[in-house]
N, C-alpha and C. Protein backbone atom coordinates (compact mmCIF):
# COMPACT_ATOMS: atom_id res chain seq x y z
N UNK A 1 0.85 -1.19 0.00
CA UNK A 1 0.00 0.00 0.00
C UNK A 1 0.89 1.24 0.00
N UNK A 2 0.43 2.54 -0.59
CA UNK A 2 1.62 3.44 -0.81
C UNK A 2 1.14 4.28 0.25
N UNK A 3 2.65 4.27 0.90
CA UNK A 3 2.36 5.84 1.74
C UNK A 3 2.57 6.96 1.34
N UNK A 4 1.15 7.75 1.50
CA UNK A 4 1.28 9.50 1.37
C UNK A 4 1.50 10.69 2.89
N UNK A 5 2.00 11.51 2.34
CA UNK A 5 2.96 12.60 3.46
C UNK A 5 2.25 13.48 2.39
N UNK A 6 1.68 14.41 3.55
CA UNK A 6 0.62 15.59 3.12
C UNK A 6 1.71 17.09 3.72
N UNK A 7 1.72 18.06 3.05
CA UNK A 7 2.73 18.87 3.50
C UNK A 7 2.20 20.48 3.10
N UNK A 8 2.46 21.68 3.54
CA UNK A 8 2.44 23.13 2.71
C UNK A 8 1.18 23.42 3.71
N UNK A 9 0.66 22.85 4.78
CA UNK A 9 -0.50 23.53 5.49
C UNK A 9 -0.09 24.81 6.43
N UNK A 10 -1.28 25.58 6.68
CA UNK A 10 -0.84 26.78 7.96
C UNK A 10 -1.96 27.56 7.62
N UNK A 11 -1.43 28.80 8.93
CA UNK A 11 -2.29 29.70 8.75
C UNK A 11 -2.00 30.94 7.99
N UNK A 12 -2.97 31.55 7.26
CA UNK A 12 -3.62 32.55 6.08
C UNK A 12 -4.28 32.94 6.24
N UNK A 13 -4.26 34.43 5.99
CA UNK A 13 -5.45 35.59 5.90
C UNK A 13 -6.48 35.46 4.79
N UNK A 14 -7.55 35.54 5.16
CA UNK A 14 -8.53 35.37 3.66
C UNK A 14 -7.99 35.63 2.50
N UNK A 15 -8.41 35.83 1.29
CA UNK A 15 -7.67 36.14 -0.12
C UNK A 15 -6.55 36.15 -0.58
N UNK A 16 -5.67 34.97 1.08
CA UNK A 16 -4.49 34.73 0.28
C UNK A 16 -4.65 33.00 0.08
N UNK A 17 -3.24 32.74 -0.51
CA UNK A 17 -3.05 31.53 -1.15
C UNK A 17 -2.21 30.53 -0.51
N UNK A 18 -2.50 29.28 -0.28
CA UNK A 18 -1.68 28.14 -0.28
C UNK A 18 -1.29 27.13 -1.30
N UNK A 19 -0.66 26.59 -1.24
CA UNK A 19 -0.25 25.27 -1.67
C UNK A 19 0.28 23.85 -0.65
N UNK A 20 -0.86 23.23 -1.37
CA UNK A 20 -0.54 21.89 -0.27
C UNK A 20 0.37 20.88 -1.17
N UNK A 21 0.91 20.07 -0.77
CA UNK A 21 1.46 18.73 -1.41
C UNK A 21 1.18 17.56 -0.57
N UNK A 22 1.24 16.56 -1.61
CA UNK A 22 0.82 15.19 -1.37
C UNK A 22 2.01 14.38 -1.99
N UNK A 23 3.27 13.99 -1.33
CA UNK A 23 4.14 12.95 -1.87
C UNK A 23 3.78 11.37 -1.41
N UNK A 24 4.17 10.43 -2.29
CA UNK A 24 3.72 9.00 -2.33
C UNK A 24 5.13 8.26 -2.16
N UNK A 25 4.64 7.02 -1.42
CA UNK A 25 6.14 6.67 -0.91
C UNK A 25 6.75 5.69 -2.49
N UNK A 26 6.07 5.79 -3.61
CA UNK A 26 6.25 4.71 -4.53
C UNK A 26 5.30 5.67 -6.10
N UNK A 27 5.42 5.27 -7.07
CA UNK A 27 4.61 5.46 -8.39
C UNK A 27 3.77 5.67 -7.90
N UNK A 28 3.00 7.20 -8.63
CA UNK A 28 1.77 7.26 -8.31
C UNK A 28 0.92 7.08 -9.90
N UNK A 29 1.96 7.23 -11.02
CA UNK A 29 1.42 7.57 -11.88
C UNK A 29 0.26 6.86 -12.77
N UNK A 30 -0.18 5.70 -12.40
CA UNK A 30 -1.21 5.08 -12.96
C UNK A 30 -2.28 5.15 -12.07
N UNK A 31 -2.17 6.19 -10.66
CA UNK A 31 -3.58 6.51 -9.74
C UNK A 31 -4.26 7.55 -9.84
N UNK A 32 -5.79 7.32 -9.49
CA UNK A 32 -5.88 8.30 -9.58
C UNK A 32 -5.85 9.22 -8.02
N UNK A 33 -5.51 10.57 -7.81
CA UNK A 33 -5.54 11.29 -6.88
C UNK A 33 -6.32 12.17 -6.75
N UNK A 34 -6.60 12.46 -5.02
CA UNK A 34 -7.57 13.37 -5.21
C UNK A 34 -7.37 13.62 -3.91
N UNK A 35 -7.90 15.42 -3.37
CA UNK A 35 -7.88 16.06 -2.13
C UNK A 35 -9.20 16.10 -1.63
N UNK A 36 -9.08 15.64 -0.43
CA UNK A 36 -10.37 15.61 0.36
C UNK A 36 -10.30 16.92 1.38
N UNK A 37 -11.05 17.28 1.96
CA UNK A 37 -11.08 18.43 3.67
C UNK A 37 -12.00 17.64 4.30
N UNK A 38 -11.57 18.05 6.01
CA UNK A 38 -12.82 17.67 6.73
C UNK A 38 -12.51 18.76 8.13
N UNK A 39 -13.65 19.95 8.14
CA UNK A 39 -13.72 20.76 9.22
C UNK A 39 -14.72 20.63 10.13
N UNK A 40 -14.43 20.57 11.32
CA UNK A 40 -14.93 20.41 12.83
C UNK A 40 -16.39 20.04 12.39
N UNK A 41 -16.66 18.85 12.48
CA UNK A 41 -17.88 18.83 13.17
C UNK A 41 -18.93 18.35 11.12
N UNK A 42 -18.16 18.26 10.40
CA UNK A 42 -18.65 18.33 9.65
C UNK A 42 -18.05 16.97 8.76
N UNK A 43 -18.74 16.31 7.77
CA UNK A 43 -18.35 15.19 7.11
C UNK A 43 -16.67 15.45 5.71
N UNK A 44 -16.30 14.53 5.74
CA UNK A 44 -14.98 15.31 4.89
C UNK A 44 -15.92 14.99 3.33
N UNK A 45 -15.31 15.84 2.75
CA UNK A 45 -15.52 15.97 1.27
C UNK A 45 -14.72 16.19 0.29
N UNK A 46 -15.16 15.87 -0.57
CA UNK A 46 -14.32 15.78 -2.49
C UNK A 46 -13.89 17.46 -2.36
N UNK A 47 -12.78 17.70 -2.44
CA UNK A 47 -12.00 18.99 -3.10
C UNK A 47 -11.75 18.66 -4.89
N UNK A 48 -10.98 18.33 -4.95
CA UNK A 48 -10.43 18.12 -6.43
C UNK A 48 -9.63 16.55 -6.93
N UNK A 49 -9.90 16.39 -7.68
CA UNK A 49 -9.09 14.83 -8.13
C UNK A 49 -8.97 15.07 -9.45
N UNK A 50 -7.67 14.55 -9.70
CA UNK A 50 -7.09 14.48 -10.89
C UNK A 50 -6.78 13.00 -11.64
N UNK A 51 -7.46 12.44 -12.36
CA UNK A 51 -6.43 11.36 -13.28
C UNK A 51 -5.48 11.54 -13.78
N UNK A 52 -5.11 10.10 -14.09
CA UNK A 52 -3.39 9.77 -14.51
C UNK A 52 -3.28 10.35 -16.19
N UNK A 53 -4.03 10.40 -16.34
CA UNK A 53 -4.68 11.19 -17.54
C UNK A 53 -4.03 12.89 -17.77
N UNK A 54 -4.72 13.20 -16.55
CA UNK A 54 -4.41 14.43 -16.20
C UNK A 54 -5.66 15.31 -16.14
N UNK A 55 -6.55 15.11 -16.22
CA UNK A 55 -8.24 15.02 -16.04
C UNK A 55 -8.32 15.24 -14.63
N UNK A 56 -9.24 16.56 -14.19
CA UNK A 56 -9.22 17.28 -13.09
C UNK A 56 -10.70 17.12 -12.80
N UNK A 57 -11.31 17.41 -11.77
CA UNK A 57 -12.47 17.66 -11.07
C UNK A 57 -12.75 18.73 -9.85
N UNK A 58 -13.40 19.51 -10.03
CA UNK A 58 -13.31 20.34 -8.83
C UNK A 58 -14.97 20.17 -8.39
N UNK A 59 -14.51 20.31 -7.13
CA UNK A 59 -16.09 20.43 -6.49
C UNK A 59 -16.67 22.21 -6.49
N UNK A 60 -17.75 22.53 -6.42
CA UNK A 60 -18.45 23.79 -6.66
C UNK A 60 -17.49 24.66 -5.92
N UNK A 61 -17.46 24.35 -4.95
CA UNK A 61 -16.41 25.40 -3.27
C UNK A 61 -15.04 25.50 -4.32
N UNK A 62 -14.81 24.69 -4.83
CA UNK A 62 -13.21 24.91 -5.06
C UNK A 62 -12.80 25.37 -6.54
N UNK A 63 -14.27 25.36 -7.54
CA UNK A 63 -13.92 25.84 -8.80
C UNK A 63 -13.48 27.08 -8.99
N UNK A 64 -12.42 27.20 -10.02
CA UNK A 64 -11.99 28.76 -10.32
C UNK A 64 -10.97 29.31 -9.22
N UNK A 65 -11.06 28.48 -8.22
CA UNK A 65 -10.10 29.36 -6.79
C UNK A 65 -8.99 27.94 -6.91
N UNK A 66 -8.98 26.86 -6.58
CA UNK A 66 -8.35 25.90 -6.62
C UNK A 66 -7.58 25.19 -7.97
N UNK A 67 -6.34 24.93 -8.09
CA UNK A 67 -5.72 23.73 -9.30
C UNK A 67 -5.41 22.60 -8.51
N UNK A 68 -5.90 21.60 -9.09
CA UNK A 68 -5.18 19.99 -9.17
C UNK A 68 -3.67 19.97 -9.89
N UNK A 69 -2.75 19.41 -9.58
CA UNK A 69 -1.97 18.54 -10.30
C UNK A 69 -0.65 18.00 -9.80
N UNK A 70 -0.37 17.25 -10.67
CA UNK A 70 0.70 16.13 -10.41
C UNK A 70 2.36 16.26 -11.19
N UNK A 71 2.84 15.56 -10.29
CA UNK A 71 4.35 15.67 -10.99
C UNK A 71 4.79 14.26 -10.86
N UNK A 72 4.27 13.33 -11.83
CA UNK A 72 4.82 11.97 -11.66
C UNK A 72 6.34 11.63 -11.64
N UNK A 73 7.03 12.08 -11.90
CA UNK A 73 8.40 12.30 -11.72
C UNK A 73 8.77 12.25 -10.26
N UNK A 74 7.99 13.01 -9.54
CA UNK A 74 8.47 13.49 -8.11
C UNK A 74 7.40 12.25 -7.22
N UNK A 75 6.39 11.61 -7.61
CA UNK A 75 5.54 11.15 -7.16
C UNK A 75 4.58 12.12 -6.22
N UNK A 76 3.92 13.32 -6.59
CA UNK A 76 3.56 14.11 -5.76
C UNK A 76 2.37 14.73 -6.62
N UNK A 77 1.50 15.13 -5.62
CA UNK A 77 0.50 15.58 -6.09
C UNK A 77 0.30 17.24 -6.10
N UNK A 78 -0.39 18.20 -6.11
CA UNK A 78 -0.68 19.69 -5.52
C UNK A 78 -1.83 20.04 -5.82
N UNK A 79 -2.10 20.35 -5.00
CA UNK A 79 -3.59 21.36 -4.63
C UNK A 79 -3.23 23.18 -4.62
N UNK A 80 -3.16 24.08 -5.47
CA UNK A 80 -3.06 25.33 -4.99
C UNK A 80 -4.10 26.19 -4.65
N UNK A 81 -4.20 26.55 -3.91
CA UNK A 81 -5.71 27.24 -3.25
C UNK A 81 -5.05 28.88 -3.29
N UNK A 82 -6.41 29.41 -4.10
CA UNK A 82 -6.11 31.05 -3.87
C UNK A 82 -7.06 31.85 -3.44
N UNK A 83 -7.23 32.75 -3.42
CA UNK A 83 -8.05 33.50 -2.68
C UNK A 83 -8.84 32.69 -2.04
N UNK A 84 -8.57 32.34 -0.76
CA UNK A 84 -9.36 31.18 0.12
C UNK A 84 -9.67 32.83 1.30
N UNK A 85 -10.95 31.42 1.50
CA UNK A 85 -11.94 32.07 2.87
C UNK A 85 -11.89 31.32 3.82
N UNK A 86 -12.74 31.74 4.98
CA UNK A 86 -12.53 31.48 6.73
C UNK A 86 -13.29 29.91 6.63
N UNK A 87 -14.17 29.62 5.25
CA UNK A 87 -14.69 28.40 5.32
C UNK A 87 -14.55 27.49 4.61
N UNK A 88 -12.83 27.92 4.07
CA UNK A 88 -11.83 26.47 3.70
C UNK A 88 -10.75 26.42 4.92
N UNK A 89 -11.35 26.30 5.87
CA UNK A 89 -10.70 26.30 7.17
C UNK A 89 -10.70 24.48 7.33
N UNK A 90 -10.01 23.69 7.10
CA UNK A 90 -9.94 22.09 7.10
C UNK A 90 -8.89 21.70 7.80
N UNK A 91 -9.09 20.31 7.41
CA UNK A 91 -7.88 19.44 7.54
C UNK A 91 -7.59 18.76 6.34
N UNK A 92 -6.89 19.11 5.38
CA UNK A 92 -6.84 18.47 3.80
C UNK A 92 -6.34 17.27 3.98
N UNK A 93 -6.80 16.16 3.20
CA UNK A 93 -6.18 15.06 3.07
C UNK A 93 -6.11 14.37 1.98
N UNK A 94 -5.21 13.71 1.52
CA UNK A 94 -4.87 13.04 0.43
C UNK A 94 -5.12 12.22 0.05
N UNK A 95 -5.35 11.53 -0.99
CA UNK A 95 -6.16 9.71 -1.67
C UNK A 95 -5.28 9.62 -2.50
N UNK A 96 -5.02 8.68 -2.74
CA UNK A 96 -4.51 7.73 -3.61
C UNK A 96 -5.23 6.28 -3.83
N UNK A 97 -5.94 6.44 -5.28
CA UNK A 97 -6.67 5.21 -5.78
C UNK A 97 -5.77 4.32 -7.02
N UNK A 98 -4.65 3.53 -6.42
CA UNK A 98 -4.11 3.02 -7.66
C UNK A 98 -5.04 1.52 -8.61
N UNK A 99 -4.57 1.40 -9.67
CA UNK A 99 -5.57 0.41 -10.23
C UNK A 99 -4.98 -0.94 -9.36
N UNK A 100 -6.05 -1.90 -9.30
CA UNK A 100 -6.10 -3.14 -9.02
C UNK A 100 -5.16 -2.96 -7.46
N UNK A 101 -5.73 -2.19 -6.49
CA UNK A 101 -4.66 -1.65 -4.95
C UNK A 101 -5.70 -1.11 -4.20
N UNK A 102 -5.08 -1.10 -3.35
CA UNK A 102 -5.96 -0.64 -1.53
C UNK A 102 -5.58 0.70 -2.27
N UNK A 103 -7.17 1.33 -1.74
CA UNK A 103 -7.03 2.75 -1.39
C UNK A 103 -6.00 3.30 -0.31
N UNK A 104 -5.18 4.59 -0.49
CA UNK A 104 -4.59 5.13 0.71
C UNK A 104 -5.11 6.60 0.70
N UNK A 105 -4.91 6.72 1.98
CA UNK A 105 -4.90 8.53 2.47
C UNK A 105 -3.91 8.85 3.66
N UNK A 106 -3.44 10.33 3.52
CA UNK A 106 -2.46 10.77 3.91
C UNK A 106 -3.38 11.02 5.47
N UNK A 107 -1.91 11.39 6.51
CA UNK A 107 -2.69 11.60 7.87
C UNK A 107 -3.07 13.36 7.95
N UNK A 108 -3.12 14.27 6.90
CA UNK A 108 -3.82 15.75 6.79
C UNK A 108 -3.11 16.35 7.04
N UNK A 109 -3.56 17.84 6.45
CA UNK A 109 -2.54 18.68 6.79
C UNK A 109 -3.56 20.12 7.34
N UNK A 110 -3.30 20.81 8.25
CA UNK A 110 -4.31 21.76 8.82
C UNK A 110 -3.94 23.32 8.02
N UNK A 111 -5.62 23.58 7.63
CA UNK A 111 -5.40 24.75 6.58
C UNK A 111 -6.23 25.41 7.74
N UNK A 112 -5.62 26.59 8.05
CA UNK A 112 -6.61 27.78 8.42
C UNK A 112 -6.52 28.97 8.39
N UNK A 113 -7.71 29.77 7.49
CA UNK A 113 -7.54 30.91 7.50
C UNK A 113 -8.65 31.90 8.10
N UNK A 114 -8.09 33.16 8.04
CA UNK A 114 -8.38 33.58 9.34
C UNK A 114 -9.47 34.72 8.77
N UNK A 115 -9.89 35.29 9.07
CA UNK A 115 -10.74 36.62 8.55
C UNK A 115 -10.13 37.96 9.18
């Protein structure tokens, strides 16, 4: 099963920007990946996922403000978040769906920004 290390979290003033990363302890390049959040009290949810393809998805919250993508080379994923608000305040976490393999997810990384 591949281990992921979730990294680039902290705290931010509204309308600014992060970047998270997601490195894999092995090939990621035939998985597909994708960023989840889960804030206090609330169920975690789909941020963005990308195929090996290179085929992106964003959920409504994250269109236009958020990019997916990957650097199979490095085995790593990125999420860049920009002009974020007080209610992408999470804990991001990472997936990795390789074909015919156990799902993995990273242990999160804490985003909070502040107003």
């Amino acid at each position: 099963q591949v281990q992921l290390v979730e990294s680039g979290g902290g705290l931010v003033q509204a309308g600014g920007s992060l970047r998270v990363s997601c490195t894999a302890s092995r090939s990621i390049s035939t998985a597909y990946m994708a960023w989840y959040r889960q804030a206090p009290g609330k169920q975690r949810e789909l941020v963005a996922s990308i195929s090996p393809g290179g085929g992106t998805y964003y959920a409504d919250s994250a269109r236009g403000r958020f990019t997916i993508s990957r650097d199979n080379a490095k085995n790593t994923v990125f999420l860049q978040m920009n002009s974020l608000k007080p209610e992408d305040t999470a804990v991001y976490y990472c997936k990795a769906s390789p074909p015919m393999a156990p799902v993995s997810w990273g242990q999160g990384t804490q985003v909070t920004v502040s107003s």
